[in-house]
N, C-alpha and C. Protein backbone atom coordinates (compact mmCIF):
# COMPACT_ATOMS: atom_id res chain seq x y z
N UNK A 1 56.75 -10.77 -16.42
CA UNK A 1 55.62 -11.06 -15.55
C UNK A 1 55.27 -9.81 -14.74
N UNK A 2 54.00 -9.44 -14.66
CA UNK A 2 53.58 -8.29 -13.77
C UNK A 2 53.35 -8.41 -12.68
N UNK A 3 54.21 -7.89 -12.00
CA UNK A 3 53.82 -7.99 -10.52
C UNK A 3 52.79 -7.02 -9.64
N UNK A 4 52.21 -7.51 -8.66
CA UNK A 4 51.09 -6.50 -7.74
C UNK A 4 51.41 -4.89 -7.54
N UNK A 5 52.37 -4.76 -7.86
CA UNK A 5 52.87 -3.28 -7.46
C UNK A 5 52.49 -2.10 -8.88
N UNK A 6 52.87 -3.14 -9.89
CA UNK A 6 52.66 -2.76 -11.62
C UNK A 6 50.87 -2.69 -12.08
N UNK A 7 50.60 -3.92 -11.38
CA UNK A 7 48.75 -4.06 -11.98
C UNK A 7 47.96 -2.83 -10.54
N UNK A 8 48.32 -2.99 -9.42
CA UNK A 8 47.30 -1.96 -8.35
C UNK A 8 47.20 -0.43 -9.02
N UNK A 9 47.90 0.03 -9.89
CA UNK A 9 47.55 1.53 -9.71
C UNK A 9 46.90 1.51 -10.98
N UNK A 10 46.45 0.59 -11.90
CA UNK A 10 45.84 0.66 -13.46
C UNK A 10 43.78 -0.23 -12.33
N UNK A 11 44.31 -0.98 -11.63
CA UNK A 11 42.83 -1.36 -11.07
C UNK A 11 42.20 -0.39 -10.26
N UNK A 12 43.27 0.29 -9.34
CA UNK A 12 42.68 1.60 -8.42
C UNK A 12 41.77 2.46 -9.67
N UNK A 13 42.37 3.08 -11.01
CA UNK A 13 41.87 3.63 -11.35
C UNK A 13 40.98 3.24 -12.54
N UNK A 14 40.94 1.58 -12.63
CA UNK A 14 39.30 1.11 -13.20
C UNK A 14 38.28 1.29 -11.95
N UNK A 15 38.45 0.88 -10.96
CA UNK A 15 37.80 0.54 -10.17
C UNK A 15 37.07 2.40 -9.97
N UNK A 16 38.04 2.77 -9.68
CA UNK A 16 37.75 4.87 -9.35
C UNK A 16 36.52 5.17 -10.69
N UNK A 17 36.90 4.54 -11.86
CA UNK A 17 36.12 4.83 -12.90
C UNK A 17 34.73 4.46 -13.07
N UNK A 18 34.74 3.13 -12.60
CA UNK A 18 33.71 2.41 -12.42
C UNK A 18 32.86 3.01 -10.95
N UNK A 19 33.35 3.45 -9.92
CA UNK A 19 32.80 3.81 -9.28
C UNK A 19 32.16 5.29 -9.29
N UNK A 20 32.81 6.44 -10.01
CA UNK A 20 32.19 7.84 -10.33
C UNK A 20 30.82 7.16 -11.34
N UNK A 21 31.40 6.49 -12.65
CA UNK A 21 30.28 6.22 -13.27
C UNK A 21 29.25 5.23 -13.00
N UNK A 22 28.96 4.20 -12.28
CA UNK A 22 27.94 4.04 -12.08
C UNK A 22 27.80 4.06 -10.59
N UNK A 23 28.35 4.80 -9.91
CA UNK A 23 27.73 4.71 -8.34
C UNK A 23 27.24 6.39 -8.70
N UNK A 24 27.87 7.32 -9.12
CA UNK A 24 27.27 8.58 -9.48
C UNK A 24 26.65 9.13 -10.09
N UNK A 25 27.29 8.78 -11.74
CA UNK A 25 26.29 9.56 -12.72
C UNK A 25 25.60 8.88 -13.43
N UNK A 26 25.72 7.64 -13.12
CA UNK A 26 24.24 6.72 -13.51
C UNK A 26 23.15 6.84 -12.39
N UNK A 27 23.75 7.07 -11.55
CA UNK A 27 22.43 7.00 -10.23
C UNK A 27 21.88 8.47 -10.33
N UNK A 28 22.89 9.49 -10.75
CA UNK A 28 22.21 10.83 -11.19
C UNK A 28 21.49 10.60 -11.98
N UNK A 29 21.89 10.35 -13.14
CA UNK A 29 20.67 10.48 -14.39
C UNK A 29 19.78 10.10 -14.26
N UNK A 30 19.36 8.71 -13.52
CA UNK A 30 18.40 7.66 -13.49
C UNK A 30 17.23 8.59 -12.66
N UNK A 31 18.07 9.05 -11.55
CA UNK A 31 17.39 10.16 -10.68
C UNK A 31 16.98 11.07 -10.76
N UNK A 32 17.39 11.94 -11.72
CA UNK A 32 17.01 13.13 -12.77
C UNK A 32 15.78 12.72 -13.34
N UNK A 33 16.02 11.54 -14.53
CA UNK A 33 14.64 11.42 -15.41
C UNK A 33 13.63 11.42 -14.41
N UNK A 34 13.91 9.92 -13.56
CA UNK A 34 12.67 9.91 -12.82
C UNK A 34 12.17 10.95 -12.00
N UNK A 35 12.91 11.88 -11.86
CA UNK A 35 12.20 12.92 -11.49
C UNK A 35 11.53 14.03 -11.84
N UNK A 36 11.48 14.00 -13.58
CA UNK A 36 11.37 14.89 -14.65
C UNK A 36 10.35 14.22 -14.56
N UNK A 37 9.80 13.18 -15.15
CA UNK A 37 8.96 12.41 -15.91
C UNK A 37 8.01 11.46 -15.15
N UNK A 38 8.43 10.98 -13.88
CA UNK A 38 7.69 10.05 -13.08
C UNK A 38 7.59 10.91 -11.70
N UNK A 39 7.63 11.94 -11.04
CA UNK A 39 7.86 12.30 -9.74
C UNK A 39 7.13 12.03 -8.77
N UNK A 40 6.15 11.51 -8.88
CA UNK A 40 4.87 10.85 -8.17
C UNK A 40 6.06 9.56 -7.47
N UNK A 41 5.68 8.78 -8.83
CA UNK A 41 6.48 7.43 -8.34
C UNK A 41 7.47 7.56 -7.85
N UNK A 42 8.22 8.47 -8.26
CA UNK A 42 9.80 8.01 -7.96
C UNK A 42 10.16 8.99 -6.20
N UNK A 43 8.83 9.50 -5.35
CA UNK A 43 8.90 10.13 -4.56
C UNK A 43 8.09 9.35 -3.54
N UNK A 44 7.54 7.95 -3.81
CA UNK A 44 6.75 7.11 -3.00
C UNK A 44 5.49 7.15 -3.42
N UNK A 45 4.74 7.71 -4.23
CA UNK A 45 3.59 7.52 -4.44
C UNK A 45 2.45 8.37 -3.40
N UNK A 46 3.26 8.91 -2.83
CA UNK A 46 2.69 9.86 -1.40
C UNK A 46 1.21 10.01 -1.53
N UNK A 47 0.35 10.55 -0.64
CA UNK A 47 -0.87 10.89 -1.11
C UNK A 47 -0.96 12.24 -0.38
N UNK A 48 -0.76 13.17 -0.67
CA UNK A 48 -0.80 14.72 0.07
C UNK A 48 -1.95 15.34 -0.20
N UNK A 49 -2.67 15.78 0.74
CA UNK A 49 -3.73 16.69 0.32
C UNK A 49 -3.78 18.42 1.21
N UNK A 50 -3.80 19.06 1.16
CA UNK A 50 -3.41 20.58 1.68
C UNK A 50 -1.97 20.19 2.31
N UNK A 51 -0.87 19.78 1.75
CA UNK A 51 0.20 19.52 3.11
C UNK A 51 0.21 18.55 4.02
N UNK A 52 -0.75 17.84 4.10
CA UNK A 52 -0.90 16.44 4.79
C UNK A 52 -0.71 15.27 4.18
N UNK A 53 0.05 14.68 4.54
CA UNK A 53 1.08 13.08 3.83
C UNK A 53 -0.23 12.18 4.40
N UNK A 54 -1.01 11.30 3.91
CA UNK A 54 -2.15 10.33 4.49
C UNK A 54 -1.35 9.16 4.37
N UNK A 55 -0.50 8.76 3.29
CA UNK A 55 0.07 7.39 2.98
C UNK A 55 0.56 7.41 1.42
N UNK A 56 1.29 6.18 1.56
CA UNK A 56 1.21 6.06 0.08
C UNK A 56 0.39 5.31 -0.75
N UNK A 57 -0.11 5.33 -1.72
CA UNK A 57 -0.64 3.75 -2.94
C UNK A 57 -0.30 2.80 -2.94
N UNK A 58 1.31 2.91 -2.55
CA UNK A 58 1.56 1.32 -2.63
C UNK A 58 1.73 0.78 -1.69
N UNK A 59 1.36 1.57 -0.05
CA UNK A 59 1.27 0.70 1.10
C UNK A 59 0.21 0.06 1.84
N UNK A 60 -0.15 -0.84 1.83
CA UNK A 60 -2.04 -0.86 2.93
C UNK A 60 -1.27 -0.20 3.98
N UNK A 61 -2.47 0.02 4.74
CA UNK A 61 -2.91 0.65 5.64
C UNK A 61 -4.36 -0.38 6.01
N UNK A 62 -4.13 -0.58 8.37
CA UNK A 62 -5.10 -1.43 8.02
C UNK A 62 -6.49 -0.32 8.87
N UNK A 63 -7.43 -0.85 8.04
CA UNK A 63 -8.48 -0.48 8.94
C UNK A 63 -9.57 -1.50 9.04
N UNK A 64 -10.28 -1.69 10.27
CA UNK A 64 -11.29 -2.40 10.59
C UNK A 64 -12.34 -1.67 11.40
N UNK A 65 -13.07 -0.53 10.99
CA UNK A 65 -14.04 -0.06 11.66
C UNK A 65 -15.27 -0.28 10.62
N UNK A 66 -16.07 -0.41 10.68
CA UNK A 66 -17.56 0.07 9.45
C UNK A 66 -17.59 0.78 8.46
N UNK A 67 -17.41 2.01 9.12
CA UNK A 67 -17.45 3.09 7.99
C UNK A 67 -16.33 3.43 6.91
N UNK A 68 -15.53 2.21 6.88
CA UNK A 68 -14.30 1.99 6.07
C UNK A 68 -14.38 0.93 5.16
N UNK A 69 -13.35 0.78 4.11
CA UNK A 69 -13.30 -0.46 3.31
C UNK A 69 -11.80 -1.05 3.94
N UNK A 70 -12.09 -2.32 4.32
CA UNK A 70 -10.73 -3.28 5.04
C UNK A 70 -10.23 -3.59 3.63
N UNK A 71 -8.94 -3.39 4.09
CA UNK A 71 -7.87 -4.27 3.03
C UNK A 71 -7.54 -6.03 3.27
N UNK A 72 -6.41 -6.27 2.67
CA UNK A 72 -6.16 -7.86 2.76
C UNK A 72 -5.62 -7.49 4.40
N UNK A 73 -5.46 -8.89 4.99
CA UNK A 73 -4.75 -9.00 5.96
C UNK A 73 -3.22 -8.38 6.06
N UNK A 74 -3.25 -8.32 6.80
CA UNK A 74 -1.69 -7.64 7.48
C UNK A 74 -0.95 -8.09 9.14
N UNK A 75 0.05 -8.98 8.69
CA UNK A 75 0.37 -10.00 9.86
C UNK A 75 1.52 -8.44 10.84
N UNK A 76 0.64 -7.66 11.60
CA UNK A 76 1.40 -6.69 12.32
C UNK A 76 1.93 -6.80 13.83
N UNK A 77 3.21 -6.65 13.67
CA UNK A 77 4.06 -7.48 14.74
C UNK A 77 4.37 -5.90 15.58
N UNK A 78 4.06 -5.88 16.68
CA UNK A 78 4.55 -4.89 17.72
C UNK A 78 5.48 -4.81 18.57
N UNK A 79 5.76 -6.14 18.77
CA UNK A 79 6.78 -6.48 19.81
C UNK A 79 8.29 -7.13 19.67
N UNK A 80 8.03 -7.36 18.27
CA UNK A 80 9.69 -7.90 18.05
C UNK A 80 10.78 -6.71 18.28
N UNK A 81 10.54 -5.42 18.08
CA UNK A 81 11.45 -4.50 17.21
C UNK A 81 10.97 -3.47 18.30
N UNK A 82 12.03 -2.76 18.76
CA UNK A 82 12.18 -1.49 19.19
C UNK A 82 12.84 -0.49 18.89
N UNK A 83 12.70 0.91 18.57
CA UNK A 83 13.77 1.82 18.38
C UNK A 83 14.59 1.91 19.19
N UNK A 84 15.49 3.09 19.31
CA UNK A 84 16.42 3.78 20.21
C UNK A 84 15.87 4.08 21.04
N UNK A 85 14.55 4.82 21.48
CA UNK A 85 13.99 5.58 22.56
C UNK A 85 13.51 3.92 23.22
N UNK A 86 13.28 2.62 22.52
CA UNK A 86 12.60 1.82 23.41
C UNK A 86 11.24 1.42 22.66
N UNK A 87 10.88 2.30 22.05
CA UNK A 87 9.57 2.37 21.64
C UNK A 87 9.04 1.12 20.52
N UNK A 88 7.92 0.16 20.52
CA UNK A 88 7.79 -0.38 19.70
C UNK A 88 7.81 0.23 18.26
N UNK A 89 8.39 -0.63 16.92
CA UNK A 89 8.71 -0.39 16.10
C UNK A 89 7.62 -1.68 15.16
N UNK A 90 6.87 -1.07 14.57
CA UNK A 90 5.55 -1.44 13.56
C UNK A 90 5.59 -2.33 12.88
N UNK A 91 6.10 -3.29 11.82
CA UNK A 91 5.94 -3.97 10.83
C UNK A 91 4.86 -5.04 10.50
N UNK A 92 5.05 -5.39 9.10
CA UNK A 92 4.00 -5.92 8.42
C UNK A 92 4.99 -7.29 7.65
N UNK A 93 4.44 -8.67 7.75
CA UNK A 93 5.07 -9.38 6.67
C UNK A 93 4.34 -10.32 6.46
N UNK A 94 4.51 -11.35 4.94
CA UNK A 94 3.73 -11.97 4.37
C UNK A 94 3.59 -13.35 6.12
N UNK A 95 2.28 -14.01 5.61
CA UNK A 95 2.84 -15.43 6.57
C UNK A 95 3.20 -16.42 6.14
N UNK A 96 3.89 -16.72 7.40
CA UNK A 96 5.02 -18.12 7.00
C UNK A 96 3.78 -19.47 7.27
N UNK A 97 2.32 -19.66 7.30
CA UNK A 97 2.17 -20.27 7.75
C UNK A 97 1.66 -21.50 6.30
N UNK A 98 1.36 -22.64 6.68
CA UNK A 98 1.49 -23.53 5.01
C UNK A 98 0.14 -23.47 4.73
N UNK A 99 -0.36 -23.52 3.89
CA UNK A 99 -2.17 -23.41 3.41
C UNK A 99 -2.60 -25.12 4.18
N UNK A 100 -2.07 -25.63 3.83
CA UNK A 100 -2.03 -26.58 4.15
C UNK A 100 -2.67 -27.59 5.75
N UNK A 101 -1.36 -26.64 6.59
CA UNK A 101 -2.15 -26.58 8.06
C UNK A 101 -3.19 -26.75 8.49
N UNK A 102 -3.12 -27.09 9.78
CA UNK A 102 -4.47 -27.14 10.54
C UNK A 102 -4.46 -25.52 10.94
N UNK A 103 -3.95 -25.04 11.62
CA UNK A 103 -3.76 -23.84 11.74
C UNK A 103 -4.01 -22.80 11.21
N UNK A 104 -3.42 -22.86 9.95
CA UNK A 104 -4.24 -22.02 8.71
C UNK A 104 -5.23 -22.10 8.31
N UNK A 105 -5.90 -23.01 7.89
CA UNK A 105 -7.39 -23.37 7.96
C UNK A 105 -8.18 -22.68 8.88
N UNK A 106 -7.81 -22.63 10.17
CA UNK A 106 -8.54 -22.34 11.49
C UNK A 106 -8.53 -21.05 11.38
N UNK A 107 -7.48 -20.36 11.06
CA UNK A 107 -7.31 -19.27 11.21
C UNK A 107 -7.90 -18.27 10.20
N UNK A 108 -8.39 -18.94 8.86
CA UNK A 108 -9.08 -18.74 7.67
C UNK A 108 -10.35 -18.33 8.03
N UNK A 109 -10.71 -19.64 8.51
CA UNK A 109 -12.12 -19.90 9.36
C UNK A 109 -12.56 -18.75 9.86
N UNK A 110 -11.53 -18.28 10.97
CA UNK A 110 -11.92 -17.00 12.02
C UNK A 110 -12.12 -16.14 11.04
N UNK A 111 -11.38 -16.06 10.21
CA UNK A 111 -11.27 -14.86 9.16
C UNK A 111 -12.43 -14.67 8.95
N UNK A 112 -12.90 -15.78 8.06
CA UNK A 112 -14.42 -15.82 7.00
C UNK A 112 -15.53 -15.11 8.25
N UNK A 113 -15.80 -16.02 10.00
CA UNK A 113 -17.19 -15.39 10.09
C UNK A 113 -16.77 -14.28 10.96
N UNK A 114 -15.93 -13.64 10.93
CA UNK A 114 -15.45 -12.05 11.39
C UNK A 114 -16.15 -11.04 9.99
N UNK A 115 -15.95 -11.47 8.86
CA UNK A 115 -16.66 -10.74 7.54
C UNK A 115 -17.74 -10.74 7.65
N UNK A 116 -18.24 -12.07 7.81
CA UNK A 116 -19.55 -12.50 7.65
C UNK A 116 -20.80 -11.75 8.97
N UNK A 117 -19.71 -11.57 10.22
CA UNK A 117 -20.22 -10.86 10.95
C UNK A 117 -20.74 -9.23 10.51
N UNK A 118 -19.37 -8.73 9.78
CA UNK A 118 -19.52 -7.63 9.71
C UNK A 118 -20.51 -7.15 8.36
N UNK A 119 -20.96 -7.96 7.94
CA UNK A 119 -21.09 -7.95 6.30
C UNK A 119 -22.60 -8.61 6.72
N UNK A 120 -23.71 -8.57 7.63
CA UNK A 120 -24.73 -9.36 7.50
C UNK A 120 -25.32 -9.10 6.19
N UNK A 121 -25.57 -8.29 5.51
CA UNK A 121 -26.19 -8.47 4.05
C UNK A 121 -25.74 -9.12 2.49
N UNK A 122 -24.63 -9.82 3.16
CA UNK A 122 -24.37 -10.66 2.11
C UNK A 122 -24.34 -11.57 2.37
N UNK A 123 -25.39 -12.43 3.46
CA UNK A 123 -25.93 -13.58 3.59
C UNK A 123 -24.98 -14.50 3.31
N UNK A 124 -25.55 -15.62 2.47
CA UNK A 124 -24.22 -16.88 2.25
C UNK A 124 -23.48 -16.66 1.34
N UNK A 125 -23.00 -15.14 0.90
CA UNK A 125 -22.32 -14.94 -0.82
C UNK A 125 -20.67 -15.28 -0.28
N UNK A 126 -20.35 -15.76 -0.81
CA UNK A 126 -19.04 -16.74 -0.51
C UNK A 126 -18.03 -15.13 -0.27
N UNK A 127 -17.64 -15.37 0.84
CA UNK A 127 -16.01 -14.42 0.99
C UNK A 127 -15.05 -14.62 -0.10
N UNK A 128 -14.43 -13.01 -0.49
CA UNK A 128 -13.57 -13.14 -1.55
C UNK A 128 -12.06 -13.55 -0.69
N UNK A 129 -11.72 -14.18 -1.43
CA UNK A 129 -10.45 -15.24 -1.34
C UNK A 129 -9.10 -13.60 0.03
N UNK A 130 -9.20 -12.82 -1.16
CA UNK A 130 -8.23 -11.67 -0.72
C UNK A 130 -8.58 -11.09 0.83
N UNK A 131 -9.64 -11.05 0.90
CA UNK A 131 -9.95 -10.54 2.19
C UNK A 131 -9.63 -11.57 3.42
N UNK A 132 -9.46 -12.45 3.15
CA UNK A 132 -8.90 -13.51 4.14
C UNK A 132 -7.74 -14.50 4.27
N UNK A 133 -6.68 -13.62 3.53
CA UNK A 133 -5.27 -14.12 2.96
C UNK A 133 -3.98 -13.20 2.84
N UNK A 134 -3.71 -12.91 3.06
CA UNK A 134 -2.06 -12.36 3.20
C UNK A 134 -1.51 -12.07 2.24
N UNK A 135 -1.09 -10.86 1.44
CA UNK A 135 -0.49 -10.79 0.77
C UNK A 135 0.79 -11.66 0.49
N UNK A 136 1.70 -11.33 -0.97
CA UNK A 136 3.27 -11.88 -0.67
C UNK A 136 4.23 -11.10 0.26
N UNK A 137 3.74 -9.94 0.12
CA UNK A 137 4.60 -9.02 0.67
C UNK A 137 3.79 -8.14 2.54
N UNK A 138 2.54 -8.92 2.48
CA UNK A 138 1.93 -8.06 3.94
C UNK A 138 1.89 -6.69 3.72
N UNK A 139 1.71 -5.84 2.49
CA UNK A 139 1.81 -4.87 2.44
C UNK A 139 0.54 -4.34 1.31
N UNK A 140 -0.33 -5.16 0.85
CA UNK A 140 -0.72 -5.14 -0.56
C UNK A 140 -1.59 -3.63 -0.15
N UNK A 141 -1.84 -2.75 -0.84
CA UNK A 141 -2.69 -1.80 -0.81
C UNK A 141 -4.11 -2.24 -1.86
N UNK A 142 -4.31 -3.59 -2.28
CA UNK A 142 -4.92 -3.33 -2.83
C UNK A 142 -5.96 -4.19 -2.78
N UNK A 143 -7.33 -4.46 -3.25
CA UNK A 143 -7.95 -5.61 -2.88
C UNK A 143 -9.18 -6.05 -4.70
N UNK A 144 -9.50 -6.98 -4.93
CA UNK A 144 -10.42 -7.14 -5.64
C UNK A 144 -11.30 -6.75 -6.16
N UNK A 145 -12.11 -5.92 -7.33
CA UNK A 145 -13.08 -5.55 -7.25
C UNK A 145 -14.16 -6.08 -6.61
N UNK A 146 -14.12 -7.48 -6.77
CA UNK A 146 -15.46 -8.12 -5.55
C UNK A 146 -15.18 -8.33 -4.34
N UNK A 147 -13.91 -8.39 -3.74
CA UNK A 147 -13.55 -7.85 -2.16
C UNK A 147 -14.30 -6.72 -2.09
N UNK A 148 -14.71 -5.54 -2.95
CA UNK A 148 -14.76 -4.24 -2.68
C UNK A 148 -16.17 -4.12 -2.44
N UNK A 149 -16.92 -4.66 -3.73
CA UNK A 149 -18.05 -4.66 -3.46
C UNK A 149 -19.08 -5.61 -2.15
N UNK A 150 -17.99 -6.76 -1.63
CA UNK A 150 -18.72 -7.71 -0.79
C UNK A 150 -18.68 -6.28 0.56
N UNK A 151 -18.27 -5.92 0.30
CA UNK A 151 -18.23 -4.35 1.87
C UNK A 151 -19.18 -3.41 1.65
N UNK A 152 -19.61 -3.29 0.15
CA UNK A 152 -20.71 -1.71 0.16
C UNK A 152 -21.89 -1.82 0.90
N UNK A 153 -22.96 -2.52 1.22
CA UNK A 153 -23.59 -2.35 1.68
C UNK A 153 -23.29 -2.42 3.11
N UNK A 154 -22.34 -2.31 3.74
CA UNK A 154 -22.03 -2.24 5.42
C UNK A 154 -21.28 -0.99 5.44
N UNK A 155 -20.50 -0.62 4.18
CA UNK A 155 -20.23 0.93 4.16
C UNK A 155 -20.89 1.95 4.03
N UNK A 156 -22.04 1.51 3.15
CA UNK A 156 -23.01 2.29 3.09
C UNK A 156 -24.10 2.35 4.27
N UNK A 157 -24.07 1.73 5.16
CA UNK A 157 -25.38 2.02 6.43
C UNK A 157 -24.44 2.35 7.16
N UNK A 158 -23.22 2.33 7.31
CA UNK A 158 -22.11 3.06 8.58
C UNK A 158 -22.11 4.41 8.25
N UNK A 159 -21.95 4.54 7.13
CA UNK A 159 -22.02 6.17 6.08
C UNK A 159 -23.02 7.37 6.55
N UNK A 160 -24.30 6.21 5.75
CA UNK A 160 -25.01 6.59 5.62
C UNK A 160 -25.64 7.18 4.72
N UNK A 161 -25.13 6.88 3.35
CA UNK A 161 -25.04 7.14 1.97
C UNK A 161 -25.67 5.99 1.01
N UNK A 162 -26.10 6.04 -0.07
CA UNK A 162 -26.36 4.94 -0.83
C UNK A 162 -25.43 4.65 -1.13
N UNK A 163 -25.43 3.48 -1.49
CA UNK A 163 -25.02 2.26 -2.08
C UNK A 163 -24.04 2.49 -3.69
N UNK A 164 -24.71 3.37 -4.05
CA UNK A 164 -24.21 3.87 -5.39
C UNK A 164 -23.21 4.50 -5.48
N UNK A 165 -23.29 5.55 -3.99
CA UNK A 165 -22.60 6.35 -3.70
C UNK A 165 -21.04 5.53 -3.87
N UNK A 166 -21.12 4.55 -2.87
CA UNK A 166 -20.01 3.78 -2.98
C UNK A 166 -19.47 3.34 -3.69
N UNK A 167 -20.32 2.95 -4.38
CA UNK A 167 -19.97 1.79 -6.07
C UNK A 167 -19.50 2.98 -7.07
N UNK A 168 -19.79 3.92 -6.90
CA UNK A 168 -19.10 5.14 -7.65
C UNK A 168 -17.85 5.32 -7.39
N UNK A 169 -17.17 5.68 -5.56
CA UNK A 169 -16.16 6.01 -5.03
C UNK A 169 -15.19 4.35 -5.66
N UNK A 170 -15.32 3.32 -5.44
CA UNK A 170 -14.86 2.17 -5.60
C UNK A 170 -14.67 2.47 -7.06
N UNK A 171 -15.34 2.73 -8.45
CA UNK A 171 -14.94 3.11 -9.31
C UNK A 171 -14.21 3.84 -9.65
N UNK A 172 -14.31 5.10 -9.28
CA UNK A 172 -13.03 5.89 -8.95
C UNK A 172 -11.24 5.61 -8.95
N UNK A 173 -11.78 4.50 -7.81
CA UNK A 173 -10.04 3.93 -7.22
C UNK A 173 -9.77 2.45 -7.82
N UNK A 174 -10.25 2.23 -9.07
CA UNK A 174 -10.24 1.11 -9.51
C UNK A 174 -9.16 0.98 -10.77
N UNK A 175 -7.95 0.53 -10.61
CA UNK A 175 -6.97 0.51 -11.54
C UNK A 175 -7.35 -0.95 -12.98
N UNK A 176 -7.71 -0.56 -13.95
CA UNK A 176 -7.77 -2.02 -14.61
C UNK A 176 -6.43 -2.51 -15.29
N UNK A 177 -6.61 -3.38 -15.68
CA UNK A 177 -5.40 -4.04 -16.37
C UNK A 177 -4.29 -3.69 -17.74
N UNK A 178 -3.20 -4.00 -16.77
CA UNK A 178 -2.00 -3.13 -17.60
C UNK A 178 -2.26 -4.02 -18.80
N UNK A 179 -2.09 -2.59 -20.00
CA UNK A 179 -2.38 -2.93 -21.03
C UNK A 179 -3.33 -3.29 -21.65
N UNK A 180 -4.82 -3.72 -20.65
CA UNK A 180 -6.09 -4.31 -20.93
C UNK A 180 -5.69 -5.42 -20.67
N UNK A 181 -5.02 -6.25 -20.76
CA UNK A 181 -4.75 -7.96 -20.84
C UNK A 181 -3.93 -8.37 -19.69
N UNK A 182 -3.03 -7.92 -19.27
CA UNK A 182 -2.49 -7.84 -18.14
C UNK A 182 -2.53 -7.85 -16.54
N UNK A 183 -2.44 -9.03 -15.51
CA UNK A 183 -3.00 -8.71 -14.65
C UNK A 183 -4.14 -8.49 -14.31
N UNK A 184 -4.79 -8.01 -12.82
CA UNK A 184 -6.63 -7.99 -12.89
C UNK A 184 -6.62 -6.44 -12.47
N UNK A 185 -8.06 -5.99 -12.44
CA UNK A 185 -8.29 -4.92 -11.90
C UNK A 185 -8.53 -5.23 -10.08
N UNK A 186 -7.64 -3.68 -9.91
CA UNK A 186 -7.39 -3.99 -8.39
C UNK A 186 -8.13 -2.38 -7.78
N UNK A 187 -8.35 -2.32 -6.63
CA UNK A 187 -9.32 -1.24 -6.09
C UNK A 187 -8.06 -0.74 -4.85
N UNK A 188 -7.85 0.30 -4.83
CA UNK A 188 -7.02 1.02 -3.97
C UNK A 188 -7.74 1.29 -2.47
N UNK A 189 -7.25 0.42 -1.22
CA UNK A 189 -8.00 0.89 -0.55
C UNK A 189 -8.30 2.25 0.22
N UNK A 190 -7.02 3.06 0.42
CA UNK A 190 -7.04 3.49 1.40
C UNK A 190 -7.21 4.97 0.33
N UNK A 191 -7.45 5.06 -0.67
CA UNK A 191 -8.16 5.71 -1.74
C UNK A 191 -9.36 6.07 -1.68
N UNK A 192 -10.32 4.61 -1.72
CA UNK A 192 -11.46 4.48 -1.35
C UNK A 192 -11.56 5.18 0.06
N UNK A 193 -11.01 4.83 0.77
CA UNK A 193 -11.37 5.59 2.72
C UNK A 193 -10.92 6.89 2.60
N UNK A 194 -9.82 7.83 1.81
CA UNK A 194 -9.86 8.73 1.78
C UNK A 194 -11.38 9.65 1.09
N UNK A 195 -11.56 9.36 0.39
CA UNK A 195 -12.80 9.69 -0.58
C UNK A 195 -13.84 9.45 0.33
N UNK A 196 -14.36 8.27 0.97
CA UNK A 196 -15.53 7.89 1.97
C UNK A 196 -15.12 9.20 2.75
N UNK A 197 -14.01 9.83 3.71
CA UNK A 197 -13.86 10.62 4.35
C UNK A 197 -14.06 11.96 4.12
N UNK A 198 -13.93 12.09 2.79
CA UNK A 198 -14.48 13.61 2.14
C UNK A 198 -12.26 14.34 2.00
N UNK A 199 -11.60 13.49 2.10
CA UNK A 199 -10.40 14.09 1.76
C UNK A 199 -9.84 14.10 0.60
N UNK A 200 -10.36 12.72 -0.48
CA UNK A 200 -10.04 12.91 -1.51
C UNK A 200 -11.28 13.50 -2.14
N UNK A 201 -10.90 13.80 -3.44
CA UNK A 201 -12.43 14.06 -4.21
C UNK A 201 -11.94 13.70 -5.64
């Protein structure tokens, strides 16, 4: 019969084995390729332009002024979380609230004639679903092609640009579907606002 004293020094050194190889040189390699072959992705998706980090692709970013395209909602909490210095600490998360609700409803509601405010030229054209809903994750960077377009004409008189102008830039940042069949086509926002800004081109 083997006792604990006989089996510990054969597990120390599975365990030692198992740990060089996949806590090290699997996490090397993996880290290597992706950095050969994907470095974009596998570095955050950054968006740098002369040396300046703007964000990444795969984070929204929110904006609500005119001369911008708004993303989905973003439930941003200021006050739960502080750093070390004290300082509020930022986050974003999906909501917990049920579709269901009275609450949610209401809060939908506000949503819709806040657009509708901002958007007078699209009269009674029904709000796209995304612009007044929460991602899964509160983070979506991305919004609808007809989220995108229900905004051009309020981007375009904040601008001051045609209309085309926009519907061009929105083309631009318009990812279609993996594979063709896959998923929908989604519009990058903060793509689009870089470009409206004259930073991307």
């Amino acid at each position: 019969m083997k006792t604990f004293k006989s089996v510990l020094p054969k597990a120390a050194m599975i365990f030692l084995i198992f740990t060089v190889v996949c806590g090290i040189l699997y996490t090397g390699v993996i880290t290597g390729i992706a950095q050969l072959i994907f470095p974009d992705q596998a570095n955050g998706s950054l968006i740098e332009v002369d040396g300046k980090k703007y964000g990444s692709e795969l984070l929204g970013q929110q904006y609500t002024d005119d001369r911008h395209m708004w993303g989905r909602i973003m439930n941003i909490d200021v006050a739960t979380y502080t750093d070390a210095d004290g300082k509020a600490v930022m986050y974003a998360s999906p909501s917990n609230l049920s579709p269901a609700s009275e609450e949610y409803e209401a809060l939908v509601a506000e949503r819709v004639e806040k657009l509708r405010a901002a958007n007078p030229d699209m009269d009674e054209t029904a709000v796209p679903v995304d612009l007044v809903t929460c991602s899964g994750s509160g983070l979506d960077p991305h919004i609808s092609p007809a989220a995108a377009e229900y905004q051009v004409a309020r981007i375009a008189n904040a601008q001051g640009i045609g209309e085309d102008k926009v519907r061009d830039i929105i083309d631009q940042c318009t990812k279609g579907r993996f594979l063709g069949i896959f998923g929908e086509e989604t519009v990058n926002v903060l793509k689009v606002n870089l470009m409206l800004d004259g930073i991307l081109s």
